[in-house]
N, C-alpha and C. Protein backbone atom coordinates (compact mmCIF):
# COMPACT_ATOMS: atom_id res chain seq x y z
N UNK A 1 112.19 153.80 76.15
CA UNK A 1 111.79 153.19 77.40
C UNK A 1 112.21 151.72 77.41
N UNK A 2 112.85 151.13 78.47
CA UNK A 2 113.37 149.92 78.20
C UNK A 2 112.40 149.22 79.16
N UNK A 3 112.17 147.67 78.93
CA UNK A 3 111.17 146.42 79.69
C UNK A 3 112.04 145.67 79.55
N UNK A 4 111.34 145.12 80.80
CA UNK A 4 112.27 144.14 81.31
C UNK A 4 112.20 142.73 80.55
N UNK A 5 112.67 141.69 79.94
CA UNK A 5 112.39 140.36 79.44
C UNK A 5 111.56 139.99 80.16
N UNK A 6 110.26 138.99 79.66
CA UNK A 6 109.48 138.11 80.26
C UNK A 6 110.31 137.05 81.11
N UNK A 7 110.32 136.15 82.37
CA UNK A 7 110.92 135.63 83.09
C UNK A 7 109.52 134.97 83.40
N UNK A 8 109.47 133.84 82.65
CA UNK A 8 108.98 132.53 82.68
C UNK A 8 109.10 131.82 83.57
N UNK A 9 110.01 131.93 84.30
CA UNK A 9 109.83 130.94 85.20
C UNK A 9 109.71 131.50 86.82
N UNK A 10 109.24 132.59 86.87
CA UNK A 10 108.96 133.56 87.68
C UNK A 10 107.23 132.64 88.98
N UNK A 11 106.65 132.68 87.98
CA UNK A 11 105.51 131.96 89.06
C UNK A 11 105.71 130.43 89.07
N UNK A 12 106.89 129.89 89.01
CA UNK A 12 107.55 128.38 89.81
C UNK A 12 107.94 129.05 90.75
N UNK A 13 107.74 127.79 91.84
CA UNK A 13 108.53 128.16 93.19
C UNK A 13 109.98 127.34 93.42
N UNK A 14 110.21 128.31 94.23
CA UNK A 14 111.55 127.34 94.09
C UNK A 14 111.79 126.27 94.91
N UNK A 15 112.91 125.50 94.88
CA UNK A 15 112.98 124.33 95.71
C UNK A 15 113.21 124.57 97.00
N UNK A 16 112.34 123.74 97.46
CA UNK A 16 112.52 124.10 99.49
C UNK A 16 113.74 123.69 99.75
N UNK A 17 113.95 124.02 101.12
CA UNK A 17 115.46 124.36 101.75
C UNK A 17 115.40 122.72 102.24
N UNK A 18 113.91 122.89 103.02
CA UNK A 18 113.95 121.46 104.02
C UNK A 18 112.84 120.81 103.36
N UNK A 19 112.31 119.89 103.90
CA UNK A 19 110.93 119.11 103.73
C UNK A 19 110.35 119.16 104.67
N UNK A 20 109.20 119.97 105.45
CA UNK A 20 108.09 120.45 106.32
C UNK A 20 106.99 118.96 106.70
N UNK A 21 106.42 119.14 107.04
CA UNK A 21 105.33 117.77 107.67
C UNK A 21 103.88 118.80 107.25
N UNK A 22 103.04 118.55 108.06
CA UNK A 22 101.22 118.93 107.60
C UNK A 22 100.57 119.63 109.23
N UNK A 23 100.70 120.43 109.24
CA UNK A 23 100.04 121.06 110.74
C UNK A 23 98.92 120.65 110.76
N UNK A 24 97.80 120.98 109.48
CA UNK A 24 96.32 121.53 109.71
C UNK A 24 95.76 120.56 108.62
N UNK A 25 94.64 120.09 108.43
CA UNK A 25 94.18 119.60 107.21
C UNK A 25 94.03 120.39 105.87
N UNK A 26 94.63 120.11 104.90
CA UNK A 26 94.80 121.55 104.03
C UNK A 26 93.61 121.47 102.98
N UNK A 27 93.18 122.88 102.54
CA UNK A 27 92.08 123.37 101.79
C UNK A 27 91.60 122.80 100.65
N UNK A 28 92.71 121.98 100.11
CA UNK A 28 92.76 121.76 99.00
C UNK A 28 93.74 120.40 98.24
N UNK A 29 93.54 119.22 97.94
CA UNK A 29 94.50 118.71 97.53
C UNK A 29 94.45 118.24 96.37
N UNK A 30 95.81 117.89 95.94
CA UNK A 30 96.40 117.76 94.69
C UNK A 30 96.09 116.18 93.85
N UNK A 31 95.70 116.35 92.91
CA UNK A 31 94.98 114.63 92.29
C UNK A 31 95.50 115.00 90.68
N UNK A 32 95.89 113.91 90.36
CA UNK A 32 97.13 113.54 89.44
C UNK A 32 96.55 113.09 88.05
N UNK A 33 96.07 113.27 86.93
CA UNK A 33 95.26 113.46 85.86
C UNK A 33 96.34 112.09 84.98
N UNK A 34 96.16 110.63 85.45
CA UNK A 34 96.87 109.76 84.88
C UNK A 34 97.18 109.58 83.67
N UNK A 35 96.00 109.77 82.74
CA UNK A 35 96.02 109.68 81.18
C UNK A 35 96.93 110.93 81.04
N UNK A 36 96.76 111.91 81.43
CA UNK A 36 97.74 113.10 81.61
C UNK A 36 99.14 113.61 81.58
N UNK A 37 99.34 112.55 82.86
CA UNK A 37 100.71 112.56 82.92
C UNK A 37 101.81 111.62 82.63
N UNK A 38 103.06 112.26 81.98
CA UNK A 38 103.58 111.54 80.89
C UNK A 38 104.88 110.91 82.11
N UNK A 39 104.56 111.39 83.33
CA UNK A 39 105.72 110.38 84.42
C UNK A 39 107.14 111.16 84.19
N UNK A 40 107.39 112.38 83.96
CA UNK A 40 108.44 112.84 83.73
C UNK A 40 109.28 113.65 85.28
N UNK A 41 108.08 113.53 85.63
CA UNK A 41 108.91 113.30 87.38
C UNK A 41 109.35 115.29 88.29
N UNK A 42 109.03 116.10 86.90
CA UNK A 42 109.66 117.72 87.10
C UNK A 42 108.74 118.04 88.45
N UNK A 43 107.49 117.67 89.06
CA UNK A 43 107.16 118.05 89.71
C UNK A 43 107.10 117.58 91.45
N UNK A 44 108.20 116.33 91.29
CA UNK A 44 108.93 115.84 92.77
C UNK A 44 109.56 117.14 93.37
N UNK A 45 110.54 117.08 92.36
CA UNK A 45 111.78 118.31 93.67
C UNK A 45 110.83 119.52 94.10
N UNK A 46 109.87 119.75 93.49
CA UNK A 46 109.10 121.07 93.99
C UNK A 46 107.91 120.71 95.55
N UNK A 47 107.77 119.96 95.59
CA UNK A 47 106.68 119.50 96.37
C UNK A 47 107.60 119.86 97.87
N UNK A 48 107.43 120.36 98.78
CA UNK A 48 107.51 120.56 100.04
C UNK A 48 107.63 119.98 100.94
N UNK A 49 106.66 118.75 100.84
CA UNK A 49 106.53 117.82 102.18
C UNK A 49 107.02 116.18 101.16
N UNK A 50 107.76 116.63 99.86
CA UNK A 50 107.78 115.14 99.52
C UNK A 50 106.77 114.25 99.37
N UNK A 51 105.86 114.28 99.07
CA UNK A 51 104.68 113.49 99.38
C UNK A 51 104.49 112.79 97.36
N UNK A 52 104.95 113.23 96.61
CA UNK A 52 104.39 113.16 94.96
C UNK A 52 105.49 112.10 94.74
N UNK A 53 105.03 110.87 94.35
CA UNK A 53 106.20 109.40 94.02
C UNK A 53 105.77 109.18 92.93
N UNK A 54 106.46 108.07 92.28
CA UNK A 54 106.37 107.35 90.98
C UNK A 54 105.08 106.02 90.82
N UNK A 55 104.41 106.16 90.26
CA UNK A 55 103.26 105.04 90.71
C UNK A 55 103.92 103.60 89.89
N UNK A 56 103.97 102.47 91.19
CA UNK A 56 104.81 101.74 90.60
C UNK A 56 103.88 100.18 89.44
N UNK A 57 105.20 100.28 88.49
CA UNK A 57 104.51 99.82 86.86
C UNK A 57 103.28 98.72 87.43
N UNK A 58 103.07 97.87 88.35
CA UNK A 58 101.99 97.23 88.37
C UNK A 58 100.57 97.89 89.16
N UNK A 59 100.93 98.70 88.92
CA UNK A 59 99.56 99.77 90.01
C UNK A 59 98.96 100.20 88.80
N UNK A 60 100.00 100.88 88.13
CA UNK A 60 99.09 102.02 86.86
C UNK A 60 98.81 100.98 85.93
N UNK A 61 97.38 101.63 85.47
CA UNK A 61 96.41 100.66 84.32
C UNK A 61 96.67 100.54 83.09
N UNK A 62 97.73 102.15 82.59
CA UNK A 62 97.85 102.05 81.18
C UNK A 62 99.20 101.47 80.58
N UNK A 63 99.37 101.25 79.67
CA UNK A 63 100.15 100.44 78.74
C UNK A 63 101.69 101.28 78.72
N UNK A 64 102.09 102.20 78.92
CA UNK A 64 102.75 103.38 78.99
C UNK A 64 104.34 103.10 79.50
N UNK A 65 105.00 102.95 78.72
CA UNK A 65 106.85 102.52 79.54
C UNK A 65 106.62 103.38 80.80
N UNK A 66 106.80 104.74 80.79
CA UNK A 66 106.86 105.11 81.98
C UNK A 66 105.73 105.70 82.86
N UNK A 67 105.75 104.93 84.11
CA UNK A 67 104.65 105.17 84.57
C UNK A 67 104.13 106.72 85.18
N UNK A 68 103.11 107.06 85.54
CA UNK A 68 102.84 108.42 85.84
C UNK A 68 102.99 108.63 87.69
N UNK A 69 103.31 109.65 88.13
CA UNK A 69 103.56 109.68 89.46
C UNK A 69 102.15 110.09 90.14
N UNK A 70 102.12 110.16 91.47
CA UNK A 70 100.72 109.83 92.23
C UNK A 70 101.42 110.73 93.72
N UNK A 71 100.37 111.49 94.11
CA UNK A 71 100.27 112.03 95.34
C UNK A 71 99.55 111.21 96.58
N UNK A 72 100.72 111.07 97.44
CA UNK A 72 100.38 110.34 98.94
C UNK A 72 99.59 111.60 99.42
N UNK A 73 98.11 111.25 99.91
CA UNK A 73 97.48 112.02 99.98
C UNK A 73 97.09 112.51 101.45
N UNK A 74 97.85 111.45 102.41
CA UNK A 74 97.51 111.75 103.77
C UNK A 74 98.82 113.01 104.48
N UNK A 75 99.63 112.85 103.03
CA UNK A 75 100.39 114.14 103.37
C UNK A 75 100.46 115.33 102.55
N UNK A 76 99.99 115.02 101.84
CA UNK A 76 99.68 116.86 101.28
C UNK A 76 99.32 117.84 101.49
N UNK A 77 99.49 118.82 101.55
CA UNK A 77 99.70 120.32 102.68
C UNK A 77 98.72 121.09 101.89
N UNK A 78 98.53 120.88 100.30
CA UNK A 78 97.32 121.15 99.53
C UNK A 78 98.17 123.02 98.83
N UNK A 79 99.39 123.05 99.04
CA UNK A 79 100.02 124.12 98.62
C UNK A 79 100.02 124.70 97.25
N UNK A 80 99.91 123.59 96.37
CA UNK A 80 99.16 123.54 94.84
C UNK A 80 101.09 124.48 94.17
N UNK A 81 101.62 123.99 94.86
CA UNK A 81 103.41 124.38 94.09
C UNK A 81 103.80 123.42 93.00
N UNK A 82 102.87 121.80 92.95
CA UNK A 82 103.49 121.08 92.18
C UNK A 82 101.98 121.01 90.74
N UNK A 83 100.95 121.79 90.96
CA UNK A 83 100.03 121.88 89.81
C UNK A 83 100.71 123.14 88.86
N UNK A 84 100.88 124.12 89.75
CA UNK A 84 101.69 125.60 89.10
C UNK A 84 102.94 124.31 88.32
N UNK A 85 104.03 124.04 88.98
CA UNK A 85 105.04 123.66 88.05
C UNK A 85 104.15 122.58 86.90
N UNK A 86 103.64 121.84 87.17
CA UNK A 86 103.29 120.86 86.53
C UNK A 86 102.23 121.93 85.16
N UNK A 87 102.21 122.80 85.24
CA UNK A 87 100.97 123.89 84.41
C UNK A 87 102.25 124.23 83.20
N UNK A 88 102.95 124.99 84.18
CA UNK A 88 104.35 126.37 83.38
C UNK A 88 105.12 125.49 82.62
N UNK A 89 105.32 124.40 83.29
CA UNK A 89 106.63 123.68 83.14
C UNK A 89 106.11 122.24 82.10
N UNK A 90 105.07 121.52 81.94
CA UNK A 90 104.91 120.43 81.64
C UNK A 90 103.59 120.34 81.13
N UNK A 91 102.65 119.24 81.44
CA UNK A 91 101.75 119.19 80.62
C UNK A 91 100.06 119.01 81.17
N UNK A 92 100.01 119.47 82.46
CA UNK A 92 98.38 120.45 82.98
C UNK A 92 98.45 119.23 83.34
N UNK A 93 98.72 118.38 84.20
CA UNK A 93 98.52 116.67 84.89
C UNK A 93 97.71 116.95 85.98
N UNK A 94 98.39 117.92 86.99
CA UNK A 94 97.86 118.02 88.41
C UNK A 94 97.05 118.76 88.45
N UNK A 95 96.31 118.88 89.26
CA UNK A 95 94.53 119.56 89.54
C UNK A 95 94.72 119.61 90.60
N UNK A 96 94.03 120.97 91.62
CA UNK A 96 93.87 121.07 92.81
C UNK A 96 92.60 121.28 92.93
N UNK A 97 91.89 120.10 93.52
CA UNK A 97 90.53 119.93 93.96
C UNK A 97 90.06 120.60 95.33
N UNK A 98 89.10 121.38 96.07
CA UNK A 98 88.73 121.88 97.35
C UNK A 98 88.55 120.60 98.14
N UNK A 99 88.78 120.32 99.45
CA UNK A 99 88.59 118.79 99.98
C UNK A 99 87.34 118.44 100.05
N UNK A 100 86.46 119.33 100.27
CA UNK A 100 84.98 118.99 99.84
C UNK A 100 84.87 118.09 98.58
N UNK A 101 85.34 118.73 97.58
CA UNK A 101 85.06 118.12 96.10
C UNK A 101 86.22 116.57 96.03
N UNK A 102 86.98 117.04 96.95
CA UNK A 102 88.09 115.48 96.83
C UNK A 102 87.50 114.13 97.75
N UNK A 103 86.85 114.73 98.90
CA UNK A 103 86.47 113.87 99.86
C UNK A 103 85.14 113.15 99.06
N UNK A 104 84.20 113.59 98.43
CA UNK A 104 83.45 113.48 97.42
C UNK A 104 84.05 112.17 96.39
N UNK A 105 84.74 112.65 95.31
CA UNK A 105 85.42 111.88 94.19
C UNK A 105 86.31 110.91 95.20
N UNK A 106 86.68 110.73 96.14
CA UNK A 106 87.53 109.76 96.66
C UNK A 106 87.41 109.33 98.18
N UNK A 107 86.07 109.04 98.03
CA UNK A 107 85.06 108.71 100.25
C UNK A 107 86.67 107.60 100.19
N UNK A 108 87.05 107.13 99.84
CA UNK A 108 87.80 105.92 100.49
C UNK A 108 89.24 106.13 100.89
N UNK A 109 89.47 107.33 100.94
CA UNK A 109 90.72 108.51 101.17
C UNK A 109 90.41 109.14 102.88
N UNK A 110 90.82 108.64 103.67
CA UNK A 110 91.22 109.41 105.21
C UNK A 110 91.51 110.87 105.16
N UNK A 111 91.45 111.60 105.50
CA UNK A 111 92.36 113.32 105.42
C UNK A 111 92.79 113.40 106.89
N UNK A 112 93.81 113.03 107.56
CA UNK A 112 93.56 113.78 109.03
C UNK A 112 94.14 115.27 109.10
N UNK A 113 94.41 115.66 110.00
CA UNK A 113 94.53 116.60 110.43
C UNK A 113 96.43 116.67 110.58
N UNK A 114 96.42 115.79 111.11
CA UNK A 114 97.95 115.38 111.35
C UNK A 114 99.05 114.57 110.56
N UNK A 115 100.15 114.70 109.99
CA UNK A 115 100.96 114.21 109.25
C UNK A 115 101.42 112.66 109.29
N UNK A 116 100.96 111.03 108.74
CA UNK A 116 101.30 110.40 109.50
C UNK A 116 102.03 109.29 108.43
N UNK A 117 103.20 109.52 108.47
CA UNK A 117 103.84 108.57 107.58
C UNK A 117 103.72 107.51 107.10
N UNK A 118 103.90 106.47 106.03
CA UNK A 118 103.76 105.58 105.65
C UNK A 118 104.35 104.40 106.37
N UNK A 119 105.15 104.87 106.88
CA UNK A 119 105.95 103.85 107.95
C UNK A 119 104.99 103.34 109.02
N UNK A 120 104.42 104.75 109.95
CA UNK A 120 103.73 104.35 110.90
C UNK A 120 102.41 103.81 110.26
N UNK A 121 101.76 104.16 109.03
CA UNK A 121 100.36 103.23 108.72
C UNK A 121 101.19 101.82 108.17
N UNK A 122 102.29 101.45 107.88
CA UNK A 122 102.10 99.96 107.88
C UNK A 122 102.77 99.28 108.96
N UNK A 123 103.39 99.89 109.93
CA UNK A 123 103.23 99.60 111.27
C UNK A 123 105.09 98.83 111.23
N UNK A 124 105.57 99.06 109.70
CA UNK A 124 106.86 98.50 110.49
C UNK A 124 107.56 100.23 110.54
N UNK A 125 109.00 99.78 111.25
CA UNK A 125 110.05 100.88 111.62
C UNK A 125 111.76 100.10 110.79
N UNK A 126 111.63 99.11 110.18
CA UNK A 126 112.65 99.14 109.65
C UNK A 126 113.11 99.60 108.36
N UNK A 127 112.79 100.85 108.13
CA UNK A 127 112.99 101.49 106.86
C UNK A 127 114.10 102.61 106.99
N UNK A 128 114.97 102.53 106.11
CA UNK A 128 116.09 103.62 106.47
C UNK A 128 115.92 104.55 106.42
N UNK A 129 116.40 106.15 106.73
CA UNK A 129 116.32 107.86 106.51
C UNK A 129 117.91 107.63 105.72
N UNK A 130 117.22 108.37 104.87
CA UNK A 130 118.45 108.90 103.79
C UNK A 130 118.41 110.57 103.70
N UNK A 131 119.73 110.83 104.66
CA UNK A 131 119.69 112.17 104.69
C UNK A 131 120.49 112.72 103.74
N UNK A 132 120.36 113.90 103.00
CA UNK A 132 120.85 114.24 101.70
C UNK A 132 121.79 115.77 102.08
């Protein structure tokens, strides 16, 4: 009887075609386990709406050459594609919290409903689109 090889990399998703925006307020979002994460970056290209960046060296607290990356949280779709890679692939950083339990651990965090870029919350428009 022959079986098939294990295929490891079977519950990663793969990389989106496009980058999507946020319809609905989502169920669940993604919070970034700093001491955790070693900043190796595998779980950008997976993220959907782009929203997971590099936290830059004077933000993060620890001593660490490279810094750990951080989820913009007013856009996260709460899809939990970059905790799975960040699990299979790397080293258990990302956590997907219920927004109950996030709105909780983080009152000083907005959630809307609607997708609203960083551009429009700091109110300028001279920032370029780099289409790829």
């Amino acid at each position: 009887m022959k079986t098939k090889p294990y295929d490891h990399y079977k519950p990663v998703a793969d990389l989106p075609d496009e980058i999507s925006h946020k319809k609905r307020k989502p169920r669940a979002m993604a919070v970034v386990d700093d001491g955790n994460c070693t900043g190796c970056k595998v779980c950008v290209p997976f993220c959907p709406v782009d929203c997971i960046e590099v936290t830059p060296k004077e933000e993060h607290a620890f001593s660490s050459p490279i810094p750990p990356v951080r989820v913009r949280y007013n856009e996260c779709i709460g899809c939990s594609i970059c905790a799975r890679v960040c699990t299979k692939l790397t080293w258990d950083a990302i956590h997907m919290l219920s927004l109950q339990n996030f709105q909780a651990a983080f009152p000083e965090v907005d959630i809307s409903d609607n997708f609203i870029s960083a551009t429009a919350l700091s109110g300028s428009s001279d920032t370029a689109v780099i289409e790829i």
